[in-house]
Protein backbone atom coordinates (compact mmCIF):
# COMPACT_ATOMS: atom_id res chain seq x y z
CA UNK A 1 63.73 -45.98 39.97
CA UNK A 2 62.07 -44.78 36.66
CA UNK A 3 62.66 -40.72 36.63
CA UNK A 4 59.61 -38.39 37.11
CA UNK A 5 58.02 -36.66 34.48
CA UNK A 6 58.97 -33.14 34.01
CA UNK A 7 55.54 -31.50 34.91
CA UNK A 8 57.22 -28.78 37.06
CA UNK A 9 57.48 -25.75 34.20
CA UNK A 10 53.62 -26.55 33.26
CA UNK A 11 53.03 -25.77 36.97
CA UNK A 12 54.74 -22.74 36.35
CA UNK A 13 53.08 -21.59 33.88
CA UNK A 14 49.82 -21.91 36.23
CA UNK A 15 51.03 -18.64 37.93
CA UNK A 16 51.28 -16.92 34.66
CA UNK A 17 50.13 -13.37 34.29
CA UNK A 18 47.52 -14.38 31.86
CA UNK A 19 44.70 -16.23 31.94
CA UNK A 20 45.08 -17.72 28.65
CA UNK A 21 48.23 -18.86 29.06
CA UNK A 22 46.91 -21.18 31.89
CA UNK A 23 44.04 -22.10 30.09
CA UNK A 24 45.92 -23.33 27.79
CA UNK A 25 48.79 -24.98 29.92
CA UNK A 26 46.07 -27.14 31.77
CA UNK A 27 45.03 -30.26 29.28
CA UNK A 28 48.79 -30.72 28.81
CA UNK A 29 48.94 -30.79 32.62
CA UNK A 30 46.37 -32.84 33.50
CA UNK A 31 47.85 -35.50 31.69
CA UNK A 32 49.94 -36.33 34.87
CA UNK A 33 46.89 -35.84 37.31
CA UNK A 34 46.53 -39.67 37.70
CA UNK A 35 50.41 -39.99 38.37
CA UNK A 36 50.99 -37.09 40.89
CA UNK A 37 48.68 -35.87 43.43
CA UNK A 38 51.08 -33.07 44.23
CA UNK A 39 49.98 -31.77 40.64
CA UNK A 40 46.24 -32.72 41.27
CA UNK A 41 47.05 -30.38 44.50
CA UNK A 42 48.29 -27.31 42.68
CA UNK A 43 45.40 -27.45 40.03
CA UNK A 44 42.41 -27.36 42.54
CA UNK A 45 44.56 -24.85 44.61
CA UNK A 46 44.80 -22.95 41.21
CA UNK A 47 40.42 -23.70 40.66
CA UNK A 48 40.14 -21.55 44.02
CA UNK A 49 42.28 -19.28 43.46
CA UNK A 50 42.07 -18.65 39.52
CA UNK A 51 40.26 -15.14 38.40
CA UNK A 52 39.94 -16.24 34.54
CA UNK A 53 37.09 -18.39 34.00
CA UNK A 54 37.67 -19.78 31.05
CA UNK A 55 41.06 -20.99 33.37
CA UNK A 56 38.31 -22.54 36.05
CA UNK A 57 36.03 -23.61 33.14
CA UNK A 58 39.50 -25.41 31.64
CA UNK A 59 40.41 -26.73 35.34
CA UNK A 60 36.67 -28.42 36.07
CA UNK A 61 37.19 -30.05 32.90
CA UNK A 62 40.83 -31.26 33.44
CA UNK A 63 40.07 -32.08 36.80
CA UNK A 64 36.56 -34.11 35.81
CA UNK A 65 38.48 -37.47 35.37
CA UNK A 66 40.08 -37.21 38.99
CA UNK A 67 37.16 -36.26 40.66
CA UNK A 68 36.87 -39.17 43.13
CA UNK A 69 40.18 -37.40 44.80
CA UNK A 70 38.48 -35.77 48.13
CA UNK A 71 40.83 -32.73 47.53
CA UNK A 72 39.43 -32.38 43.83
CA UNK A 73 35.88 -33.10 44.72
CA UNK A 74 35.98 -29.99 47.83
CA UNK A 75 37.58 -28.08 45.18
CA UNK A 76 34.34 -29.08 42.77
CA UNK A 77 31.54 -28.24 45.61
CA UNK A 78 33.45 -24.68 46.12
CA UNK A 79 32.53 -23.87 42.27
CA UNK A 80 29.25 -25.06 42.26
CA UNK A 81 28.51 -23.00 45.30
CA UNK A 82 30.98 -19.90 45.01
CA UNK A 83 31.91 -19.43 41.40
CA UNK A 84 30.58 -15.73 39.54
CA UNK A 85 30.23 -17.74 36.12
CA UNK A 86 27.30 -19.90 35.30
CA UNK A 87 29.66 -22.28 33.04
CA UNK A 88 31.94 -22.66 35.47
CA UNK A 89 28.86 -23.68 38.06
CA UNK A 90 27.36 -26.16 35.28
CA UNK A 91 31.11 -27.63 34.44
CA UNK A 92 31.61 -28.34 38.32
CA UNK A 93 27.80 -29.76 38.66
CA UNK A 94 28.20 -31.87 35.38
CA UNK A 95 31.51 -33.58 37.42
CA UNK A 96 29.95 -33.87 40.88
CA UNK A 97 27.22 -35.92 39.11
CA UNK A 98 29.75 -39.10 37.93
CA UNK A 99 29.98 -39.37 41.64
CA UNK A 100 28.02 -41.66 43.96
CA UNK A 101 26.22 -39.00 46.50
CA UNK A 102 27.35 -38.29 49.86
CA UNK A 103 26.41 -35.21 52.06
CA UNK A 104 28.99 -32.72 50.83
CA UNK A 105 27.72 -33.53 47.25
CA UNK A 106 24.06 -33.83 48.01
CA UNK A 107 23.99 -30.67 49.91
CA UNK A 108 26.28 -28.47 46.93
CA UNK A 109 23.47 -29.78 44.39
CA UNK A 110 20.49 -29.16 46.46
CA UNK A 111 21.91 -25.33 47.70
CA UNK A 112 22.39 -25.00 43.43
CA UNK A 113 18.75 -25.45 43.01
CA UNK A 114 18.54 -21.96 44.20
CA UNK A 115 20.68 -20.06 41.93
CA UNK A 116 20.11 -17.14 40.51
CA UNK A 117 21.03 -18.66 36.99
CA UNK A 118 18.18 -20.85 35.59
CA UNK A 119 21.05 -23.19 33.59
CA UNK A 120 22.63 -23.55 37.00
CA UNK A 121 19.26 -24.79 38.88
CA UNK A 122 18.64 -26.83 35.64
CA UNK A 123 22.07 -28.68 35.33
CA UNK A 124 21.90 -29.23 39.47
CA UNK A 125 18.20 -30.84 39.03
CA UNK A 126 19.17 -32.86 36.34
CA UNK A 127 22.12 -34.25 38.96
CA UNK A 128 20.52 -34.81 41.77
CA UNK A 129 17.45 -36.71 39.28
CA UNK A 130 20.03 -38.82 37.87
CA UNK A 131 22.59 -39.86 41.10
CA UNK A 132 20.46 -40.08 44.53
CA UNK A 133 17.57 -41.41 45.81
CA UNK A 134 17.82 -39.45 49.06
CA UNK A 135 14.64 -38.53 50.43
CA UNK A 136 15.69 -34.74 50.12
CA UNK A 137 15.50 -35.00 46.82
CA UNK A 138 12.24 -34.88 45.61
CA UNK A 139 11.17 -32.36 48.35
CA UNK A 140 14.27 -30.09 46.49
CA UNK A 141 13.22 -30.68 43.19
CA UNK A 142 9.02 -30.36 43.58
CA UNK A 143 9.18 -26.59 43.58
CA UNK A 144 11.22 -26.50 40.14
CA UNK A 145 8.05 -27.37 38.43
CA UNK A 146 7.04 -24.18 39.11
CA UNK A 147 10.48 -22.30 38.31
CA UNK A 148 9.93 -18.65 36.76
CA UNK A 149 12.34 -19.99 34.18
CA UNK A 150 10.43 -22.09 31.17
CA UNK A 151 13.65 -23.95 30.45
CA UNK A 152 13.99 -25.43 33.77
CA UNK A 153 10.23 -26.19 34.12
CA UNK A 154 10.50 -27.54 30.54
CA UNK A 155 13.53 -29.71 30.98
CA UNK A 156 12.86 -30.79 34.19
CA UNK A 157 8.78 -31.68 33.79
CA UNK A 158 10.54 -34.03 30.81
CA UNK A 159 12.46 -35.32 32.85
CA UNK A 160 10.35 -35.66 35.88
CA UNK A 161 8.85 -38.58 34.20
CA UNK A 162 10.70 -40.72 36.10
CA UNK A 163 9.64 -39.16 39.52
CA UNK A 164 6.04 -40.23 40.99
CA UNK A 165 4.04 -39.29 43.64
CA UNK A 166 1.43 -39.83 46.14
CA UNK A 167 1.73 -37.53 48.79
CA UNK A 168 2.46 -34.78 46.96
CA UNK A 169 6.71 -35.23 46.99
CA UNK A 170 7.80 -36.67 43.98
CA UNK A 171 10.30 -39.53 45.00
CA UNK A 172 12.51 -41.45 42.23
CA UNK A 173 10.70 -45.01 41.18
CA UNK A 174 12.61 -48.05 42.08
């Protein structure tokens, strides 16, 4: 039997007093995400638990390629709907979106639609335009046309091209 890979002391350094030292610890790490879900565990344990964001902003983006992993994903929809930093929010939303949508996902983009931080309802509008055709959607998205924010109007009338609508609801065109 071919020996494991010694990922144990990178895991270590995940508890380290400083934030930086785990930021930095986690692209090495998440080189053996595809080979051990026990290290997959301790990173999205460490993405709920971790006070540093540019260590949660570093963890989304480690954790992006795994993100078909349930445990990963739940660890994903707790940023998007939890996390103090707007990066952090877009990082996780930007992830959730290489998905294919089901409930948990749908319902973590739609809440994000109505966050305080216009780049946060942006990113989550331009995710839930791009992966679902759930009949939600449009209803969700329809009052962003009218966000305070010009950015998010802006970016999302551009990109509300691709929406029609006849009753009012803009729904995605086959």
């Amino acid at each position: 039997m071919p020996e494991q890979p010694d990922w144990k002391p990178l895991v270590q350094v995940l508890h380290s007093d400083t934030g930086e030292a785990r930021a930095h610890a986690i692209p090495v790490l998440a080189r053996y995400f595809n080979s051990s879900a026990q290290v997959r565990l301790e990173a999205a344990h460490l993405l709920a638990t971790e006070t540093h964001p540019r260590t949660r902003n570093a963890l989304v983006d480690a954790l992006r390629a795994e993100v078909s992993d349930k445990v990963v994903r739940d660890a994903l929809i707790e940023r998007v709907q939890r996390d103090s930093d707007p990066g952090v929010q877009r990082s996780a939303i930007q992830a959730l979106s290489e998905l294919l949508a089901d409930a948990a996902v749908l319902d973590a983009l739609i809440g994000a639609t109505n966050d305080g931080d216009p780049s946060v309802r942006y990113e989550a509008a331009q995710a839930l335009q791009a992966m679902s055709q759930d009949d939600r959607v449009g209803a969700v998205l329809e009052p962003l046309l009218r966000d305070d924010d010009p950015n998010v109007r802006g970016g999302f009338t551009v990109s509300a091209t691709r929406w029609s609508s006849d009753a009012g609801v803009p729904m995605k065109k086959s």
